[in-house]
N, C-alpha and C. Protein backbone atom coordinates (compact mmCIF):
# COMPACT_ATOMS: atom_id res chain seq x y z
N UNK A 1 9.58 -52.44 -54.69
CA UNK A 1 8.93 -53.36 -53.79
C UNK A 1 9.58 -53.38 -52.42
N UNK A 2 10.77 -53.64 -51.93
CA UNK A 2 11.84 -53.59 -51.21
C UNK A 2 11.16 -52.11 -50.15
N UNK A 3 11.28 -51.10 -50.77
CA UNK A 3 11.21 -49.74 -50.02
C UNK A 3 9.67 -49.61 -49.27
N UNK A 4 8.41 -50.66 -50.46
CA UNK A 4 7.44 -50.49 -49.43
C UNK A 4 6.91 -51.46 -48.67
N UNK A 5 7.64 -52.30 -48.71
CA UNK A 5 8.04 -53.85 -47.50
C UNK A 5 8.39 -52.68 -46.61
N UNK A 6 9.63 -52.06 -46.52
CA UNK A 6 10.22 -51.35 -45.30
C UNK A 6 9.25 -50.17 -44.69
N UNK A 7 8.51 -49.64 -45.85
CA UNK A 7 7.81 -48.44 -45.23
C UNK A 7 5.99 -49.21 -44.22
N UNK A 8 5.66 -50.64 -45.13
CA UNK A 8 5.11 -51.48 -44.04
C UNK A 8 5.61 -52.05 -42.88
N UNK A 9 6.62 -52.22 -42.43
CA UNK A 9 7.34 -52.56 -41.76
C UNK A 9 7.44 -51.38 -40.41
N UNK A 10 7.84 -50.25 -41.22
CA UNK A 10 7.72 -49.26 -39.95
C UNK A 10 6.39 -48.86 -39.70
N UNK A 11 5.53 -48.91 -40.66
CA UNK A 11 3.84 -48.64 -40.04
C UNK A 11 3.59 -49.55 -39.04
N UNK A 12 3.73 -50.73 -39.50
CA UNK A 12 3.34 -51.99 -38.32
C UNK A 12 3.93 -51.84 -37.19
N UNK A 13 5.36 -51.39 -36.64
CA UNK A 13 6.25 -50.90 -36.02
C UNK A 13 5.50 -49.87 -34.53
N UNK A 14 4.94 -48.98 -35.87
CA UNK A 14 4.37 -47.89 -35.04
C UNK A 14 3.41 -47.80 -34.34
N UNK A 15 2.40 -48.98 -34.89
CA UNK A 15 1.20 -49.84 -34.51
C UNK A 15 1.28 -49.99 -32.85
N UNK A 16 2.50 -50.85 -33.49
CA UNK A 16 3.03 -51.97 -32.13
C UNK A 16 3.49 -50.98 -31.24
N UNK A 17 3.95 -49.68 -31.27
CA UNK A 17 4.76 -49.18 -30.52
C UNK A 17 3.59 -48.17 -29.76
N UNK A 18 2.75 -48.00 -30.51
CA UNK A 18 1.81 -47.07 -30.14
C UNK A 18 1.13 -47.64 -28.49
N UNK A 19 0.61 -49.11 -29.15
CA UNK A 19 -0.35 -50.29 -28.22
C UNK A 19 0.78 -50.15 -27.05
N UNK A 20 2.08 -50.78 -27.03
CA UNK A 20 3.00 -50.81 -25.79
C UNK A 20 4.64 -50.10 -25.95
N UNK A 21 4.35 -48.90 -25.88
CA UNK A 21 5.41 -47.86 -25.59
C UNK A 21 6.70 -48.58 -24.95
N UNK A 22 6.44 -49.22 -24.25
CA UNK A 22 8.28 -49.85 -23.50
C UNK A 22 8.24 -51.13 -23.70
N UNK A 23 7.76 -51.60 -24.82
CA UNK A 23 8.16 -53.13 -25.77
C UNK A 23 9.36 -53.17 -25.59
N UNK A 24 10.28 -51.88 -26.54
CA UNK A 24 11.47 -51.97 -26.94
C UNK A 24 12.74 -51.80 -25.80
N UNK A 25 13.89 -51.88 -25.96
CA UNK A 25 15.01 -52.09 -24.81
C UNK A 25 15.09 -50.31 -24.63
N UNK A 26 15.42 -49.28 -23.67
CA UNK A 26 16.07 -48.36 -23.38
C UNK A 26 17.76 -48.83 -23.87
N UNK A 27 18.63 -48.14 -24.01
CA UNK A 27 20.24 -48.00 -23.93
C UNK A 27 20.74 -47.04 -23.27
N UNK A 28 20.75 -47.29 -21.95
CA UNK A 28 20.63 -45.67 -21.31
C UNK A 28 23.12 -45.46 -21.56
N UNK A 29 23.19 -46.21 -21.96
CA UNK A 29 24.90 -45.42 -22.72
C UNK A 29 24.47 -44.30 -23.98
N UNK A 30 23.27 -45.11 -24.44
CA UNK A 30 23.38 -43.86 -25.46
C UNK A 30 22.02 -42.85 -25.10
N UNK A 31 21.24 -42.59 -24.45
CA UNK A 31 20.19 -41.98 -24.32
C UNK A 31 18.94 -42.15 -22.99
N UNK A 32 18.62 -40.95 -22.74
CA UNK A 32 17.82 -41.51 -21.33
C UNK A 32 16.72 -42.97 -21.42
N UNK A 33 16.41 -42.55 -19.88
CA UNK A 33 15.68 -44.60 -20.31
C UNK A 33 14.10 -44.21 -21.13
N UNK A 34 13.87 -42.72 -21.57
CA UNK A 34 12.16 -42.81 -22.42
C UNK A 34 12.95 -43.00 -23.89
N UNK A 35 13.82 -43.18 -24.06
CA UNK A 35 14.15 -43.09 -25.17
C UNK A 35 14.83 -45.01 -25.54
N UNK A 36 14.05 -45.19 -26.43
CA UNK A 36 13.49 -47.04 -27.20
C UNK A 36 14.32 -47.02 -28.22
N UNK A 37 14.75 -48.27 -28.47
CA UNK A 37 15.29 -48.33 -29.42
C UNK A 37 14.58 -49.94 -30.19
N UNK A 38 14.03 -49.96 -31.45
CA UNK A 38 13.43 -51.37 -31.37
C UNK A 38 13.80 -51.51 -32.93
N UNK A 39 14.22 -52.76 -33.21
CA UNK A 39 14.72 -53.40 -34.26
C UNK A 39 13.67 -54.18 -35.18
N UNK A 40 13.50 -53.72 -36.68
CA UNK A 40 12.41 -53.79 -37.49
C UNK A 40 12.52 -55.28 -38.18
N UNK A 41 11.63 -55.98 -37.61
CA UNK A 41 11.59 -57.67 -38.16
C UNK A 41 12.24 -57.63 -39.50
N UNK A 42 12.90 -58.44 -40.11
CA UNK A 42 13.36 -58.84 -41.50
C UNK A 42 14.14 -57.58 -42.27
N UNK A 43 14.14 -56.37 -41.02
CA UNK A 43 14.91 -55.52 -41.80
C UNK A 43 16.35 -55.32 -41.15
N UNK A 44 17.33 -54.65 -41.42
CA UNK A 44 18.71 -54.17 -40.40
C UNK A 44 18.12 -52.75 -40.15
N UNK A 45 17.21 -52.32 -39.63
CA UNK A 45 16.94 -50.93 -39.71
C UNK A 45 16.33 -51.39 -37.70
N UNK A 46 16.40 -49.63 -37.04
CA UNK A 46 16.46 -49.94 -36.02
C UNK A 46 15.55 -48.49 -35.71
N UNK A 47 14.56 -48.49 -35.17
CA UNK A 47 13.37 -47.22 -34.70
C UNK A 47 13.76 -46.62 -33.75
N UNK A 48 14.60 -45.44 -33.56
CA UNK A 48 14.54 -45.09 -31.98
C UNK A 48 13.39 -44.07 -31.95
N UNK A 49 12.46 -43.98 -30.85
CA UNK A 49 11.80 -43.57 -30.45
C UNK A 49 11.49 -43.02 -28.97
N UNK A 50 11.01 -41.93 -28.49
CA UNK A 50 10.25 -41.44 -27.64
C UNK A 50 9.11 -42.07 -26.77
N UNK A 51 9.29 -43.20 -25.98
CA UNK A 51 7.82 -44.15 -25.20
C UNK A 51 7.47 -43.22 -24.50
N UNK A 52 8.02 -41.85 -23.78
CA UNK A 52 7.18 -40.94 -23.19
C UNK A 52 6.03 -39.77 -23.51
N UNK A 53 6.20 -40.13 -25.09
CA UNK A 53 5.58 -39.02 -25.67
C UNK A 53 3.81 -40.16 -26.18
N UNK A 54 3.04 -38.99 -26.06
CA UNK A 54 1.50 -39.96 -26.20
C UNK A 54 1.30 -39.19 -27.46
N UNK A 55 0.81 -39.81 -28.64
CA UNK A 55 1.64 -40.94 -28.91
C UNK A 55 3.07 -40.98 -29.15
N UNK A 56 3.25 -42.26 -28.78
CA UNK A 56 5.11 -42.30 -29.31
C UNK A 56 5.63 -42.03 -30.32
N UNK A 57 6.66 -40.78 -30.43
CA UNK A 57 7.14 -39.92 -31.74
C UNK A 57 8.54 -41.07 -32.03
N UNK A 58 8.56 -41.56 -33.34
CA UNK A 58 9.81 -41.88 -33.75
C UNK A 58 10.35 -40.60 -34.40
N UNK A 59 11.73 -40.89 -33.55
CA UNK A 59 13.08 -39.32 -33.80
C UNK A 59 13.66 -40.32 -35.01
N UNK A 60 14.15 -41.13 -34.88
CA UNK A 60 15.06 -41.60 -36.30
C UNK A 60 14.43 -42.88 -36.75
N UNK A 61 15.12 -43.17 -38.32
CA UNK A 61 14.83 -44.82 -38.51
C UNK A 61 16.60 -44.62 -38.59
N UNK A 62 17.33 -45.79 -38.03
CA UNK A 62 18.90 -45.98 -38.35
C UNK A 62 19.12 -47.60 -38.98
N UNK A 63 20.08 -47.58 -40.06
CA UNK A 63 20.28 -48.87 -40.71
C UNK A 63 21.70 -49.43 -39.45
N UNK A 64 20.88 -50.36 -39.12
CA UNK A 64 22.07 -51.57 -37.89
C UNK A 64 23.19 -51.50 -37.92
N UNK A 65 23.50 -51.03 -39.14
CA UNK A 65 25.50 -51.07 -39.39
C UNK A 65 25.88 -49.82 -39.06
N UNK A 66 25.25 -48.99 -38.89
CA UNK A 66 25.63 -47.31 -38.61
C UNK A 66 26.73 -47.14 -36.91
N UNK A 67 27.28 -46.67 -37.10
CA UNK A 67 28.09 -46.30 -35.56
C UNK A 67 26.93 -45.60 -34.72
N UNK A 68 25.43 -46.33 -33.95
CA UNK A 68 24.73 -46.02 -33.84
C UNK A 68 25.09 -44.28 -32.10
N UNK A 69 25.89 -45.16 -31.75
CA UNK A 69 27.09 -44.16 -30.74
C UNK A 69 27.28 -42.56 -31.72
N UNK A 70 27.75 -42.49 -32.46
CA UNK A 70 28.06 -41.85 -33.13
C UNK A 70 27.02 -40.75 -33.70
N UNK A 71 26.02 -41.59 -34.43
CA UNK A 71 25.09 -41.06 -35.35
C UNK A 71 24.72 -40.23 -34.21
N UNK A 72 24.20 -40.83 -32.74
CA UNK A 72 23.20 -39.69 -31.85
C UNK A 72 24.52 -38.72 -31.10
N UNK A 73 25.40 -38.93 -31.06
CA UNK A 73 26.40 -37.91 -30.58
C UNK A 73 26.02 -36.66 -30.57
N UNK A 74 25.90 -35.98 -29.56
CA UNK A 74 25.25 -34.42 -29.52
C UNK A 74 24.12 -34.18 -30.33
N UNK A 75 22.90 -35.13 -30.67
CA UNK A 75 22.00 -34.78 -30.79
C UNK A 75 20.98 -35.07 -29.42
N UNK A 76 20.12 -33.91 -29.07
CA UNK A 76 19.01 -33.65 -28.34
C UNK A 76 18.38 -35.08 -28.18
N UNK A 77 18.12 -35.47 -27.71
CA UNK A 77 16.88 -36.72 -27.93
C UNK A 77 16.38 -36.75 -27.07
């Protein structure tokens, strides 16, 4: 039950992200400013995504506790 709360969670997510691409905050320490980062209601899980891409591609889902610095370290985004 748990896993498809979360997998509704990121559909609705994507919904939302689709309708307004720069909802979510940029972090330009960790990544240029098309690149979103938006935090999934009732979950610790966190969407980074692409607002420049039509439609908006989510690159990762990351759980909140992750060394989120870290995890994208020399990856492309």
């Amino acid at each position: 039950m748990a896993a498809k709360g979360l997998r509704n969670a990121i559909a609705k997510a994507g919904r939302h992200i689709a309708e307004h691409p720069r909802i979510a905050p940029a972090r330009l320490e960790l990544a240029d400013e098309s690149i979103r980062f938006l935090t999934l209601t009732g979950y610790p899980y966190i969407l980074v995504y692409d607002a420049d891409r039509v439609p908006p591609l989510i690159l990762r889902v990351l759980h909140g506790a992750r060394d989120i610095p870290a995890v994208l370290r020399g990856i492309v985004l």
